[in-house]
N, C-alpha and C. Protein backbone atom coordinates (compact mmCIF):
# COMPACT_ATOMS: atom_id res chain seq x y z
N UNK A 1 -59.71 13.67 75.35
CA UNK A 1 -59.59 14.88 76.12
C UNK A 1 -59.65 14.51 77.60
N UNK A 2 -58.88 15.10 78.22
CA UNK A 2 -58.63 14.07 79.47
C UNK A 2 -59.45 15.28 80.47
N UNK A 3 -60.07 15.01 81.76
CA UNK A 3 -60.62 16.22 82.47
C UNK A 3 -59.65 16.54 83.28
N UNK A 4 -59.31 17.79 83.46
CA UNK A 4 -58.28 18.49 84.62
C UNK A 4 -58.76 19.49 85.71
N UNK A 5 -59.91 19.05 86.70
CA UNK A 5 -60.33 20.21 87.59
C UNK A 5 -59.27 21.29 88.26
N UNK A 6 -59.73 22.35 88.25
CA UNK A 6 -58.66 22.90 89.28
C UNK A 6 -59.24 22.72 90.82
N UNK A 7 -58.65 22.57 91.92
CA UNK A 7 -58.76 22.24 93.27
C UNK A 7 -59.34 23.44 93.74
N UNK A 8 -58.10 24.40 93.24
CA UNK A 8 -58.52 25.47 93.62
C UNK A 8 -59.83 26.52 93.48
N UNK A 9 -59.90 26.28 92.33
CA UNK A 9 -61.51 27.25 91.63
C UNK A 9 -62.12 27.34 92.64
N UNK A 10 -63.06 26.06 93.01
CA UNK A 10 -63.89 25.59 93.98
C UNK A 10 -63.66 26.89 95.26
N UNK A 11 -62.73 26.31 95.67
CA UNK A 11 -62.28 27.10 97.22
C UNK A 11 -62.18 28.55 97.07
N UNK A 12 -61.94 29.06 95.73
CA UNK A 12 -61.90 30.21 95.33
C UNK A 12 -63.15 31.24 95.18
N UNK A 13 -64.03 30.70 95.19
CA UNK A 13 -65.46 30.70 94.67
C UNK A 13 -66.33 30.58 95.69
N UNK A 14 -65.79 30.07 96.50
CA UNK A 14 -67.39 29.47 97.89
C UNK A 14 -66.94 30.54 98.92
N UNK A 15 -67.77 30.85 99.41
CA UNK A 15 -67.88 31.74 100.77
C UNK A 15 -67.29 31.55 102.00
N UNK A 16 -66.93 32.30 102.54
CA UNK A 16 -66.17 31.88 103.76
C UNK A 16 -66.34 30.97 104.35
N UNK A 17 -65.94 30.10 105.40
CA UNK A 17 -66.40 29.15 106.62
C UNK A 17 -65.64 27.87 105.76
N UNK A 18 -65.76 26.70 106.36
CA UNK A 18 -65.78 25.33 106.16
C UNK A 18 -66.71 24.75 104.75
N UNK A 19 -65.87 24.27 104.07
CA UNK A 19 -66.88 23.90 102.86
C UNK A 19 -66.58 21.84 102.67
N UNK A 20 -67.68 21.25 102.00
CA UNK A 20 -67.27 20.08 101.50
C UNK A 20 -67.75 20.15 99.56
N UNK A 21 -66.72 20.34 98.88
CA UNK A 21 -67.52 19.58 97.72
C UNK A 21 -67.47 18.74 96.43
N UNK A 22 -68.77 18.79 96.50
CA UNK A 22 -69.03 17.11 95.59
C UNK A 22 -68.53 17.11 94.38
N UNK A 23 -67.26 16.14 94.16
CA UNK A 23 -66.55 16.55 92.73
C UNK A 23 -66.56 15.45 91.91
N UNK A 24 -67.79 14.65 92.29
CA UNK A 24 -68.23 13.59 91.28
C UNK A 24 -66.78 12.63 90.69
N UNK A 25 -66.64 12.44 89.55
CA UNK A 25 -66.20 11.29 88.37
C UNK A 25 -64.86 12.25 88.35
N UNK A 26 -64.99 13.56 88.30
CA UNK A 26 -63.75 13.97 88.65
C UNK A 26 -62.78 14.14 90.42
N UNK A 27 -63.01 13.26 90.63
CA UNK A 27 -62.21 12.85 92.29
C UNK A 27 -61.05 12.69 92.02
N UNK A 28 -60.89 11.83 91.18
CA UNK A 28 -59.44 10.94 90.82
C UNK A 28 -58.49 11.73 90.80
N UNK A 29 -58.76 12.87 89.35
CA UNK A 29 -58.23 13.97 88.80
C UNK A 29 -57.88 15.02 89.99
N UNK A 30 -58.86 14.78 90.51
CA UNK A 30 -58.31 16.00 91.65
C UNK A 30 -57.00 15.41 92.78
N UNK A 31 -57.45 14.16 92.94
CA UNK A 31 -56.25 13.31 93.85
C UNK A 31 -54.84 13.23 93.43
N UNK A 32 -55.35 13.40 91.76
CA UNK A 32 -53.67 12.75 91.25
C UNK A 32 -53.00 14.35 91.13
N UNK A 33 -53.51 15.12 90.78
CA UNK A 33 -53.11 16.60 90.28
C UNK A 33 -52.60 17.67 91.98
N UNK A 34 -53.53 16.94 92.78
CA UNK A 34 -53.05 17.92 94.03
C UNK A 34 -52.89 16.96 94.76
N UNK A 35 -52.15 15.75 94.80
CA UNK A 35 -51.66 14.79 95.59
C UNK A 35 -51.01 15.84 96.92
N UNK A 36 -50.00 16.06 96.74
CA UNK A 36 -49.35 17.31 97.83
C UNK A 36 -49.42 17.71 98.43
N UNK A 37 -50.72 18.63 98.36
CA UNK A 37 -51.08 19.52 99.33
C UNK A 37 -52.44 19.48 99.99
N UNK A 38 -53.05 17.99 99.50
CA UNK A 38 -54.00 17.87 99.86
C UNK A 38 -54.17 16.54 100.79
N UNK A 39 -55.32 16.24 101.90
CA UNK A 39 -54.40 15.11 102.60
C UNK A 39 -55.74 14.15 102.41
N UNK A 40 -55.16 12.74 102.25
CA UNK A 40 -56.58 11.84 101.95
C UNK A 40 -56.43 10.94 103.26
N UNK A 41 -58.08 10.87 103.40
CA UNK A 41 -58.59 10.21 104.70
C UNK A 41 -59.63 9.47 103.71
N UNK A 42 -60.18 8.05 104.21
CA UNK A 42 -61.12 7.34 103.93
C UNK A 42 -62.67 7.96 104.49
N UNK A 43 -63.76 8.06 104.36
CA UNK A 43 -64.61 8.72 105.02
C UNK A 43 -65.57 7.69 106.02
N UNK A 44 -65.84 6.77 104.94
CA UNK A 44 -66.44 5.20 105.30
C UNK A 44 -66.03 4.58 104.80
N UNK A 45 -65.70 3.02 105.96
CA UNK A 45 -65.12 2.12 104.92
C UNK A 45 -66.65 1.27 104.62
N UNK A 46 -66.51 0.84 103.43
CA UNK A 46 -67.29 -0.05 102.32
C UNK A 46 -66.10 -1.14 102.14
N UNK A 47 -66.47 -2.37 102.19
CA UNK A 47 -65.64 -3.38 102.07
C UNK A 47 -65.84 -4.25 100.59
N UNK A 48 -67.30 -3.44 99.83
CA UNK A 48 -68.02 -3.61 98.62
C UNK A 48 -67.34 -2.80 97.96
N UNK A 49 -67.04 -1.72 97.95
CA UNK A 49 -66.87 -0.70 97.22
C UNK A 49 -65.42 -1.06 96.30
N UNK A 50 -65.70 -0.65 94.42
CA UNK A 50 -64.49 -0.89 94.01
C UNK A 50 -63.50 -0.37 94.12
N UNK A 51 -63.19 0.96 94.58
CA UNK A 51 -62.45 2.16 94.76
C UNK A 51 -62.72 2.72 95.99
N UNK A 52 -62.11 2.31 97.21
CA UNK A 52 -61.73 3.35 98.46
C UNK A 52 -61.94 4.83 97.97
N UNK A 53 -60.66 5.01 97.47
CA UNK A 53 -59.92 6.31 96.88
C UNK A 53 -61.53 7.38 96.46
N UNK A 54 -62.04 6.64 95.15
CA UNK A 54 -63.08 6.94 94.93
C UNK A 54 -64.59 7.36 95.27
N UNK A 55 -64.84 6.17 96.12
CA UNK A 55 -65.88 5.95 96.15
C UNK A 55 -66.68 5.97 97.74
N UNK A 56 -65.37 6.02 98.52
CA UNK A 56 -65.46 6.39 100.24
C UNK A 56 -64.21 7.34 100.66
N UNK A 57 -63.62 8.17 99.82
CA UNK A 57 -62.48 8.98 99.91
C UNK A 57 -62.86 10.19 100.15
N UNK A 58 -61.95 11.10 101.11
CA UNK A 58 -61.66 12.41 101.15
C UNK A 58 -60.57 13.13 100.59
N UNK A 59 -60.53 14.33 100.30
CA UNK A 59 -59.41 15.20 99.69
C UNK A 59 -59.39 16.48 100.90
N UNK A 60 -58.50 16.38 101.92
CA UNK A 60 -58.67 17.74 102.36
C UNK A 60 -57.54 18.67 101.99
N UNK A 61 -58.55 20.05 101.88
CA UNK A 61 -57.59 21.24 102.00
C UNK A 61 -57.70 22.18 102.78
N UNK A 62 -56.35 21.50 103.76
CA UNK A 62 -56.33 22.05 105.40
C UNK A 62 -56.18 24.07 105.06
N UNK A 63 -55.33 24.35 104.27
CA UNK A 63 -55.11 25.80 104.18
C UNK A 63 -56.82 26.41 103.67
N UNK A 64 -57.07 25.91 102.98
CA UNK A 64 -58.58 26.19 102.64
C UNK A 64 -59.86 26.09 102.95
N UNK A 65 -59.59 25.45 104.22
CA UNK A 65 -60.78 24.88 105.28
C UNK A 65 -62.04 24.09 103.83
N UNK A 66 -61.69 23.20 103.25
CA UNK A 66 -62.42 22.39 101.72
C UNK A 66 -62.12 21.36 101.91
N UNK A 67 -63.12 20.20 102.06
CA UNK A 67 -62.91 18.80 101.57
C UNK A 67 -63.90 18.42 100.27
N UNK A 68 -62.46 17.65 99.76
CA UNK A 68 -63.41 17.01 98.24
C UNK A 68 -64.12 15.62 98.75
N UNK A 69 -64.82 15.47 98.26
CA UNK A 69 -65.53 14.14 98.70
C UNK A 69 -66.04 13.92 96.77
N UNK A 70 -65.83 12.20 96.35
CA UNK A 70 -66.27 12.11 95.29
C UNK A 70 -68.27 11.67 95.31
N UNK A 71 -67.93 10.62 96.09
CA UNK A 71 -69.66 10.07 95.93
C UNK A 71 -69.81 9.90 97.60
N UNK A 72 -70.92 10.64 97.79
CA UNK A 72 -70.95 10.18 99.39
C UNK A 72 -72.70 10.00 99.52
N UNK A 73 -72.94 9.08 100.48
CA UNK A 73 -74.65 8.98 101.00
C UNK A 73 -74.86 10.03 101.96
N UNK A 74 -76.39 9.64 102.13
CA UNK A 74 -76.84 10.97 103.15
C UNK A 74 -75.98 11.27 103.72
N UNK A 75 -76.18 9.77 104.76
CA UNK A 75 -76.03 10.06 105.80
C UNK A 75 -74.12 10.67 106.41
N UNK A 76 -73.57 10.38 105.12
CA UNK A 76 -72.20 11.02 105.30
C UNK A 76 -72.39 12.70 105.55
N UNK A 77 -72.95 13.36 104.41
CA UNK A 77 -73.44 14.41 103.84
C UNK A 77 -74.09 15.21 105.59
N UNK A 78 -74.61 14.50 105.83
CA UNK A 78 -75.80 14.96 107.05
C UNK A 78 -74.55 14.90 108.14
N UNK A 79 -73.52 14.19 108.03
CA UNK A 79 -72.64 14.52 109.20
C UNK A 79 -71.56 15.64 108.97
N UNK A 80 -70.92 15.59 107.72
CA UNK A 80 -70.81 17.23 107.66
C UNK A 80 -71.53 18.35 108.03
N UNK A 81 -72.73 18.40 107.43
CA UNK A 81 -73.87 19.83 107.38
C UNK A 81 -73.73 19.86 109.38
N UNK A 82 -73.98 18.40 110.19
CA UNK A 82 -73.95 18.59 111.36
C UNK A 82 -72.58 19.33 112.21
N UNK A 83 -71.77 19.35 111.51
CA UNK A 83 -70.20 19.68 111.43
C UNK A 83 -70.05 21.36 111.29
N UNK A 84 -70.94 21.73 110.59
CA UNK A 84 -71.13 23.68 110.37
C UNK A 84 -70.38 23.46 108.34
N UNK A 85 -70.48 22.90 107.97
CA UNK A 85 -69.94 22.39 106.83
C UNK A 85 -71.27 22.85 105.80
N UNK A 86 -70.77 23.53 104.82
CA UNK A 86 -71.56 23.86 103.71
C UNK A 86 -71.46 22.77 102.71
N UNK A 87 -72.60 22.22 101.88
CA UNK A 87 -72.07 21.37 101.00
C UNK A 87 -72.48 21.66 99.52
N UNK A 88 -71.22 21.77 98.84
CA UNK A 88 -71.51 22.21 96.86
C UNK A 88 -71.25 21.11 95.99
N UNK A 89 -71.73 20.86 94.91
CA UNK A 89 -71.86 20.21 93.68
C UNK A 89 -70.92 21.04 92.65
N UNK A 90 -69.40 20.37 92.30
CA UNK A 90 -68.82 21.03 91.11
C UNK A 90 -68.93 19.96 90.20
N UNK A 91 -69.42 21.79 89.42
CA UNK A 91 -69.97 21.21 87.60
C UNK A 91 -69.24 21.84 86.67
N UNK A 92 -68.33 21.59 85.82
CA UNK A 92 -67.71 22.00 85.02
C UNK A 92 -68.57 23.49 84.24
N UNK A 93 -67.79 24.32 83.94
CA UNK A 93 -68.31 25.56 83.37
C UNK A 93 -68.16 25.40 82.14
N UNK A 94 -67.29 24.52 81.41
CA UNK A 94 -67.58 24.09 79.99
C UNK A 94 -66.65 22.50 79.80
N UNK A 95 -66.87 22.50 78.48
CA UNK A 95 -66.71 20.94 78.42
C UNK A 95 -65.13 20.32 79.12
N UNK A 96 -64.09 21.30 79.07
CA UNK A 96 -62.65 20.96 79.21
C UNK A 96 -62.51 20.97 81.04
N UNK A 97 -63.18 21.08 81.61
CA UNK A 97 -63.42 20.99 83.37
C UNK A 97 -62.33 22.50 84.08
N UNK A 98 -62.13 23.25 82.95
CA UNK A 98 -60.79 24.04 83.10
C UNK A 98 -61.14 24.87 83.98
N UNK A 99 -62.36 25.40 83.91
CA UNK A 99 -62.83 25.88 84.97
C UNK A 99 -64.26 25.17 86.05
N UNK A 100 -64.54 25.41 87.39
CA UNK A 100 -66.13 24.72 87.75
C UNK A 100 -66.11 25.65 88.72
N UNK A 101 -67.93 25.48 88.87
CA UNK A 101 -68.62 26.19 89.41
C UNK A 101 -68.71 25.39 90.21
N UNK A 102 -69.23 26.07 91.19
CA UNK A 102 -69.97 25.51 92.84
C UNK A 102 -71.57 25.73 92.86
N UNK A 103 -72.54 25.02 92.99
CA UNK A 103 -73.36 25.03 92.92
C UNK A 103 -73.91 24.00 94.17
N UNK A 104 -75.06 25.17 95.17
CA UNK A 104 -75.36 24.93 96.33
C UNK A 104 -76.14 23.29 96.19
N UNK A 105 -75.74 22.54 96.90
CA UNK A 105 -76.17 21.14 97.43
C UNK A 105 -77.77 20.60 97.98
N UNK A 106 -78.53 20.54 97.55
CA UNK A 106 -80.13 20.45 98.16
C UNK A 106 -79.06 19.23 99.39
């Protein structure tokens, strides 16, 4: 069963303003499915890291004021929030990822 986030849900779901969120193990899925309309920037480079794409990557969605970010440290995190940037955790609403929730970021 392969996971298929929608891009959109997310952005659909969060509150007005600037959002970033955390779309974990499903990053990829989101990169390959909204390649298009979404624009990728590196966030930090890691010269360790096995996956750029993955693992120091952005997904923005300029019409949606939303960036996906898959795995990021604080101190990435802490430069958004410094940014006016809200930050959410999407968690699948059931097992098929068909739909996700946004769930606020400690």
């Amino acid at each position: 069963m392969s996971r298929k986030p929608r891009a959109a849900a997310p952005a659909a779901a969060a509150p007005a303003g600037v959002r970033v969120v955390l779309t974990g193990g499903a990053f990829p899925n989101v990169a390959v499915l909204h390649w298009g309309r979404l624009r990728y920037a590196i966030v930090a480079r890691d010269r360790q890291a096995i996956s750029m794409l993955s693992d120091n990557g952005s997904m923005t969605d300029d019409a949606r004021d939303v960036v996906y970010l898959a795995v990021s440290t604080p101190e990435v995190i802490a430069r958004y929030r410094a940014q006016g940037y809200t930050i959410f955790r999407a968690e699948p609403a059931d097992p098929s990822w068909q739909t996700v929730l946004l769930v606020p970021a400690p």
